[in-house]
N, C-alpha and C. Protein backbone atom coordinates (compact mmCIF):
# COMPACT_ATOMS: atom_id res chain seq x y z
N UNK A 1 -17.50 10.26 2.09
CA UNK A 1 -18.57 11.06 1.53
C UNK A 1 -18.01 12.40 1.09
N UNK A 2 -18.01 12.88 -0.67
CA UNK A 2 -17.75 13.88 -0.76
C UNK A 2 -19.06 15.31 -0.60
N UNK A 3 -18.83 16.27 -0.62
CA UNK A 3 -20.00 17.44 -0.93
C UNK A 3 -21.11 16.90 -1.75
N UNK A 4 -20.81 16.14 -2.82
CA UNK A 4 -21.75 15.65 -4.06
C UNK A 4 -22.31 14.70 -3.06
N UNK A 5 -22.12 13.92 -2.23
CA UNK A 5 -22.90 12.87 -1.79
C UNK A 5 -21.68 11.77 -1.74
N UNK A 6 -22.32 10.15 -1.54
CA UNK A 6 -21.41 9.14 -1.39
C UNK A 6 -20.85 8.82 -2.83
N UNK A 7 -19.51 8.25 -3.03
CA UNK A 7 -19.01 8.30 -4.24
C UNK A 7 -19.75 7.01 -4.90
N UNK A 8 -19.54 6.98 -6.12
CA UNK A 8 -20.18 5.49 -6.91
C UNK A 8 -19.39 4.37 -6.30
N UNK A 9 -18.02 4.43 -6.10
CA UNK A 9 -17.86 3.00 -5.17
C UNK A 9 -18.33 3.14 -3.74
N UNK A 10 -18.86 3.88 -3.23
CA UNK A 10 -19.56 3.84 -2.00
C UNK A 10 -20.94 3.09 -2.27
N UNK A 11 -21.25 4.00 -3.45
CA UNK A 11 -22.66 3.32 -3.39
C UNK A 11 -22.92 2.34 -4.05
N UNK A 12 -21.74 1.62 -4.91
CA UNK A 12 -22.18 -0.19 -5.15
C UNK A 12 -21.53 -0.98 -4.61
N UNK A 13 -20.65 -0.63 -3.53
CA UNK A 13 -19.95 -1.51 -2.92
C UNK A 13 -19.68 -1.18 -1.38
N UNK A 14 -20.26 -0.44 -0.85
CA UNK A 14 -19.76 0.76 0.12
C UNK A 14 -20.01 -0.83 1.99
N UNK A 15 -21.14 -1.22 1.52
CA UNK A 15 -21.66 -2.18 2.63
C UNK A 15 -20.72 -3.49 2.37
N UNK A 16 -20.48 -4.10 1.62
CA UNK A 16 -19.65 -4.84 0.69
C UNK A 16 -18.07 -4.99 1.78
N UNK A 17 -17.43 -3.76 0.76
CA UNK A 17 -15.70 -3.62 1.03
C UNK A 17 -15.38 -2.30 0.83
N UNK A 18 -15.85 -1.74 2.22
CA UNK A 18 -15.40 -0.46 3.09
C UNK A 18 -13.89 -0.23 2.87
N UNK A 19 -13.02 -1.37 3.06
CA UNK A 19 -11.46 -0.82 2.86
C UNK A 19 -11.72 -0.71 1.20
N UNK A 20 -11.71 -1.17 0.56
CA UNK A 20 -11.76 -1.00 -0.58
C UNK A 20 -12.30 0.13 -1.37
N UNK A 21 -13.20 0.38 -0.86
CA UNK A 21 -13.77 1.90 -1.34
C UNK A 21 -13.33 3.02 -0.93
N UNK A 22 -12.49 2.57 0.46
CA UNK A 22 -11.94 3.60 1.05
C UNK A 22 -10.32 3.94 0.46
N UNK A 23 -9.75 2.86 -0.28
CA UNK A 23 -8.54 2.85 -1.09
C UNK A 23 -9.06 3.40 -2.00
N UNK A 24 -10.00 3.57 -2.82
CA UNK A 24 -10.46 3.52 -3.92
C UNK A 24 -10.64 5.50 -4.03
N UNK A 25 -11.64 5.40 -3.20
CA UNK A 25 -11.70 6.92 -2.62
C UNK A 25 -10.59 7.83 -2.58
N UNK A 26 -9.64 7.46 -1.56
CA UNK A 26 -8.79 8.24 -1.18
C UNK A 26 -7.53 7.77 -1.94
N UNK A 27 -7.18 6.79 -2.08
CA UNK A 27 -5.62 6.84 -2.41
C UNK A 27 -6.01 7.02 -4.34
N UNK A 28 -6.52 5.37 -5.05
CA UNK A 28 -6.62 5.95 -6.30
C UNK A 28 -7.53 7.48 -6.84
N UNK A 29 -9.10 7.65 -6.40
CA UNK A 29 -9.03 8.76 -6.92
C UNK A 29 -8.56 10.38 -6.27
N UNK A 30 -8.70 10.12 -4.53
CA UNK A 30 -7.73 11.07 -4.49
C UNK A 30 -6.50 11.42 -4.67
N UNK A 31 -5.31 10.55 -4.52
CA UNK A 31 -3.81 11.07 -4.81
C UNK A 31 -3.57 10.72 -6.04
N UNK A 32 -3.75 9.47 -6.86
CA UNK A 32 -3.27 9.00 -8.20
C UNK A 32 -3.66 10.02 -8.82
N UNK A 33 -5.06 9.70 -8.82
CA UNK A 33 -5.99 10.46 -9.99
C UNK A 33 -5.17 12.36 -9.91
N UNK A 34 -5.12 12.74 -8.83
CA UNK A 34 -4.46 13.89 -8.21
C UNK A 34 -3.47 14.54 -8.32
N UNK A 35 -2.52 13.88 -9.12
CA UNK A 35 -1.19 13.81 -9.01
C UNK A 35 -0.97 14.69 -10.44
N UNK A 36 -0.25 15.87 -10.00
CA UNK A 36 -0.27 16.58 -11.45
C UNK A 36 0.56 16.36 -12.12
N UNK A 37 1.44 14.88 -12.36
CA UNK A 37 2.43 14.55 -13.49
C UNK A 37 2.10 14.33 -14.49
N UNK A 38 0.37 13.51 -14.73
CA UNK A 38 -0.05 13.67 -15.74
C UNK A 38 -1.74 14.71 -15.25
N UNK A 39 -1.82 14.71 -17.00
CA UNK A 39 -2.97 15.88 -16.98
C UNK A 39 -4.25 14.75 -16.66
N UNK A 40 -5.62 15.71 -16.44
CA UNK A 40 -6.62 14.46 -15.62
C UNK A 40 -7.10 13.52 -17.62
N UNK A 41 -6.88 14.43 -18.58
CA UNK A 41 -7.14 13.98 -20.25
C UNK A 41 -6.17 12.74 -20.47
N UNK A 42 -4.60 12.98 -20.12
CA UNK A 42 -3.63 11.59 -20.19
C UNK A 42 -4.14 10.95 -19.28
N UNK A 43 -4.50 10.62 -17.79
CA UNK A 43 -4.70 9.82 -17.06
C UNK A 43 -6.16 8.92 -17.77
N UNK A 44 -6.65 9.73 -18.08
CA UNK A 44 -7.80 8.65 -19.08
C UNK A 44 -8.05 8.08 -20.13
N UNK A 45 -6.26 8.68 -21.04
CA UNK A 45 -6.23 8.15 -22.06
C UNK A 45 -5.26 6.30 -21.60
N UNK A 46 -4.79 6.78 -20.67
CA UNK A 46 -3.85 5.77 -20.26
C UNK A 46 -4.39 4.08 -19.49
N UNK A 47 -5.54 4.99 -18.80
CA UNK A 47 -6.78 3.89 -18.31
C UNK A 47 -7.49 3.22 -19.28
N UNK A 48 -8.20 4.27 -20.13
CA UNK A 48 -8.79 3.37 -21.17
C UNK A 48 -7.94 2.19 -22.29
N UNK A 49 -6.90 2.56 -22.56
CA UNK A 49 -6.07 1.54 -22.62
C UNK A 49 -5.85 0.59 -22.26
N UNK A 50 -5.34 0.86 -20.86
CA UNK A 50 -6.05 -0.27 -20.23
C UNK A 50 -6.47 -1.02 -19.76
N UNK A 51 -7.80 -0.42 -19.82
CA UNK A 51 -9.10 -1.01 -19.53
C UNK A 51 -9.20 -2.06 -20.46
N UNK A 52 -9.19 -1.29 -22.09
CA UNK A 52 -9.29 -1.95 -23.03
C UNK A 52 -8.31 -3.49 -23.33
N UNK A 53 -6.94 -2.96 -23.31
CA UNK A 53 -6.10 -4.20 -23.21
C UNK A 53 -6.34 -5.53 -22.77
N UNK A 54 -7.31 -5.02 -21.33
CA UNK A 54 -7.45 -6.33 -20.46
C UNK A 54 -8.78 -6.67 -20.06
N UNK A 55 -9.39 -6.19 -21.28
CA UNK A 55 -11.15 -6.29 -21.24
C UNK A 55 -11.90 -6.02 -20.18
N UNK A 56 -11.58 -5.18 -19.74
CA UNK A 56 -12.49 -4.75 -18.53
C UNK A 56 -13.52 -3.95 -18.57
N UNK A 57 -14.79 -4.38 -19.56
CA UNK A 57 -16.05 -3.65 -19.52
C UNK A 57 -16.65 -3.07 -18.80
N UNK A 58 -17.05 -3.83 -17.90
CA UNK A 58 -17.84 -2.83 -16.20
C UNK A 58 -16.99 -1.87 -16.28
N UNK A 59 -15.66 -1.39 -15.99
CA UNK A 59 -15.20 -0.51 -15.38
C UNK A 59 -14.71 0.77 -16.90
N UNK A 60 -14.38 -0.16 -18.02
CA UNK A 60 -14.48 0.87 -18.94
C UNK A 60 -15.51 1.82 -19.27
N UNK A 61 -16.94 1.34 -19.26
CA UNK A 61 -18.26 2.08 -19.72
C UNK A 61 -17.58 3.02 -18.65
N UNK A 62 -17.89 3.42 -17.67
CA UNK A 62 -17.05 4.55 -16.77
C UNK A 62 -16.21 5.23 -17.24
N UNK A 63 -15.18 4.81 -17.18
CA UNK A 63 -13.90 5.67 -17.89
C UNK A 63 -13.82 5.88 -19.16
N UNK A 64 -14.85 5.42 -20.13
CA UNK A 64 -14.63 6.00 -21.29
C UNK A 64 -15.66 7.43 -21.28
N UNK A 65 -16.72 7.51 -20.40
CA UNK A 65 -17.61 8.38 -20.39
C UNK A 65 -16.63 9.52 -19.28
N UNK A 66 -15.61 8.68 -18.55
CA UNK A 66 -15.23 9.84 -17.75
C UNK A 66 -13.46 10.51 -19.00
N UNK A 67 -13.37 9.99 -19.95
CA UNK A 67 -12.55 10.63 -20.69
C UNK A 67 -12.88 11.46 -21.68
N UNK A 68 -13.98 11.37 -22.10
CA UNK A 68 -14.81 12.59 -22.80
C UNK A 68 -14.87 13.49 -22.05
N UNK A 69 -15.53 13.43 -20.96
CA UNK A 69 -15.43 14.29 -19.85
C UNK A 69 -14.00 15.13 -19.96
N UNK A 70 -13.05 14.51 -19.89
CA UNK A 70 -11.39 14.95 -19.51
C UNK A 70 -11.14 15.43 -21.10
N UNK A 71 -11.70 15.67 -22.11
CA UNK A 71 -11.42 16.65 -22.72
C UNK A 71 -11.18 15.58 -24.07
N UNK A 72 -10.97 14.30 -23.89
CA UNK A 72 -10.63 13.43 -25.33
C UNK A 72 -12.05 13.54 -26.03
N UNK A 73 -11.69 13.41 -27.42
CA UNK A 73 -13.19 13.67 -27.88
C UNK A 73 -13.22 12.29 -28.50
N UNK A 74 -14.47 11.65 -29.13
CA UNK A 74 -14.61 10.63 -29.72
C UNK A 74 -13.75 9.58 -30.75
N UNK A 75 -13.35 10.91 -31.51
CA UNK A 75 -12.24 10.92 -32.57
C UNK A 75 -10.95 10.34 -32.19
N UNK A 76 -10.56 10.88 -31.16
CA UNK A 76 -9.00 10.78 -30.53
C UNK A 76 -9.32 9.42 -30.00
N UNK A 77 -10.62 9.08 -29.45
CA UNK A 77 -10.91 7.54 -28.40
C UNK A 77 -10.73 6.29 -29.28
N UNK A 78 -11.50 6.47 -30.62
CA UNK A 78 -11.50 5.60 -31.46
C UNK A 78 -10.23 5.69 -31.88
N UNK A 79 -9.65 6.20 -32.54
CA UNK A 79 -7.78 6.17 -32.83
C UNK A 79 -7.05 5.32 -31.67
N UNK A 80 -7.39 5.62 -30.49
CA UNK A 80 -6.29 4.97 -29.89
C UNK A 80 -6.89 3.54 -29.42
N UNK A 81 -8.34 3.32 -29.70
CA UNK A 81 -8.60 2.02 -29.54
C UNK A 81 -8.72 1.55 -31.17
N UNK A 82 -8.13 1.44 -32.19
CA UNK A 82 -7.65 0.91 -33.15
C UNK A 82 -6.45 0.83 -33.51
N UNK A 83 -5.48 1.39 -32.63
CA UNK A 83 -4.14 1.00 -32.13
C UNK A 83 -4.03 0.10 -31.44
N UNK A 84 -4.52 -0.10 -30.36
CA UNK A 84 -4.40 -0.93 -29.44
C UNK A 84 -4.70 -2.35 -29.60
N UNK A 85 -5.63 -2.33 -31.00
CA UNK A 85 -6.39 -3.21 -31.74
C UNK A 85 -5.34 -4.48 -32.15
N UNK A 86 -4.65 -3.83 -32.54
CA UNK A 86 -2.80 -4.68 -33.02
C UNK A 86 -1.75 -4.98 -32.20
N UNK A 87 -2.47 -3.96 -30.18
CA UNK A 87 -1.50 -4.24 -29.38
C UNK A 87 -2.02 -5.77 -28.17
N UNK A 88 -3.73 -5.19 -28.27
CA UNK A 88 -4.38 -5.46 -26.83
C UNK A 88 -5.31 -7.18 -27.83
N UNK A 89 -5.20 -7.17 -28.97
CA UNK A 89 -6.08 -7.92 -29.67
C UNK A 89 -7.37 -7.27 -30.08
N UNK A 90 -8.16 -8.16 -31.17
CA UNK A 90 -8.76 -7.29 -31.99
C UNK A 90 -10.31 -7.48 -31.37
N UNK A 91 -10.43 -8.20 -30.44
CA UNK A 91 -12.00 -8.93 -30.04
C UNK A 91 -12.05 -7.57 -29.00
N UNK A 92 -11.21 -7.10 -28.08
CA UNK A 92 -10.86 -6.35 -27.12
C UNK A 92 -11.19 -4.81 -27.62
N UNK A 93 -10.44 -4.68 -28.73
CA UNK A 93 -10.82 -2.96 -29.04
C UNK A 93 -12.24 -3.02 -29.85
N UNK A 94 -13.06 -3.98 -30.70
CA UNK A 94 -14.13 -3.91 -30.90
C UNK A 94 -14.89 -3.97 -30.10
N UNK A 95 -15.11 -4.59 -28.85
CA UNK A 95 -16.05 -4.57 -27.61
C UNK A 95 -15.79 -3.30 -26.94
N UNK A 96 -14.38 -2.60 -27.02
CA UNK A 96 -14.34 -1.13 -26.70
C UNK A 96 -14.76 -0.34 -27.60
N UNK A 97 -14.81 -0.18 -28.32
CA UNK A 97 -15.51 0.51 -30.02
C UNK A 97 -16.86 0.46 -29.72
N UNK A 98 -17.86 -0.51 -29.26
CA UNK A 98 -18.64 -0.77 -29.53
C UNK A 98 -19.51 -0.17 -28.10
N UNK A 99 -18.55 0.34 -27.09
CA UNK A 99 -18.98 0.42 -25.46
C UNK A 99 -19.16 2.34 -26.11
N UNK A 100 -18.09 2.47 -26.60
CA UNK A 100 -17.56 3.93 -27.10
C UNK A 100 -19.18 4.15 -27.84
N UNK A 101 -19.30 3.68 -28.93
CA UNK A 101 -20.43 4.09 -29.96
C UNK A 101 -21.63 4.46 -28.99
N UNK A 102 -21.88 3.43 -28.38
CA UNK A 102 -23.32 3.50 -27.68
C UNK A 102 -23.21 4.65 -26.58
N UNK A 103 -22.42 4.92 -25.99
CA UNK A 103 -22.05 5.90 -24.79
C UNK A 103 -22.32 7.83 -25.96
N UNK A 104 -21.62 7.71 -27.24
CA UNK A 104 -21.78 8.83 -28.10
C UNK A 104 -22.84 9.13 -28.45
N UNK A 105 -23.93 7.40 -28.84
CA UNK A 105 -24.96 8.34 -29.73
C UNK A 105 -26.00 7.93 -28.65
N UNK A 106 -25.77 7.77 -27.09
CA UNK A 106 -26.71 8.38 -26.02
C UNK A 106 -27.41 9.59 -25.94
């Protein structure tokens, strides 16, 4: 439990898989996420990638809303998911394109 309350994997999975949230918690977003080798803007450009690469919707809608957040703006998101388009396949960055659009004109 941080100051804000229980984290979002606490609270959809918290009764579930306790170790898991508790890895999740502490090691990925506290030390990974933490780690000042990259900035918290690269660490979400690097996730959404991929996320995207390996179609992982549930968890992208998240991280693409938490990389706006980290300072990427729309512009820069779509660029690198129309790169990836030629890396990750093309069904993959349009279902990310399309997670992106709806999250912007929220």
């Amino acid at each position: 439990m941080t100051e804000q309350g229980p984290s979002r994997a606490r609270q959809l999975l918290g009764d579930t898989a306790p170790e898991l949230v508790r890895l999740t918690d502490e090691v990925l977003f506290g030390q990974v996420w933490a780690d000042p080798a990259l900035s918290p803007r690269d660490r979400s450009l690097v996730t959404v990638a991929a996320l995207t690469a390996l179609h992982r919707p549930e968890q992208l809608n998240s991280h693409l809303r938490l990389a706006l957040a980290n300072g990427l703006s729309k512009d820069e998101l779509v660029a690198a998911i129309t790169q990836l388009a030629f890396y990750a396949g093309w069904p993959n960055a349009m279902s990310a394109i399309t997670q992106l659009k709806a999250i912007t004109e929220e």
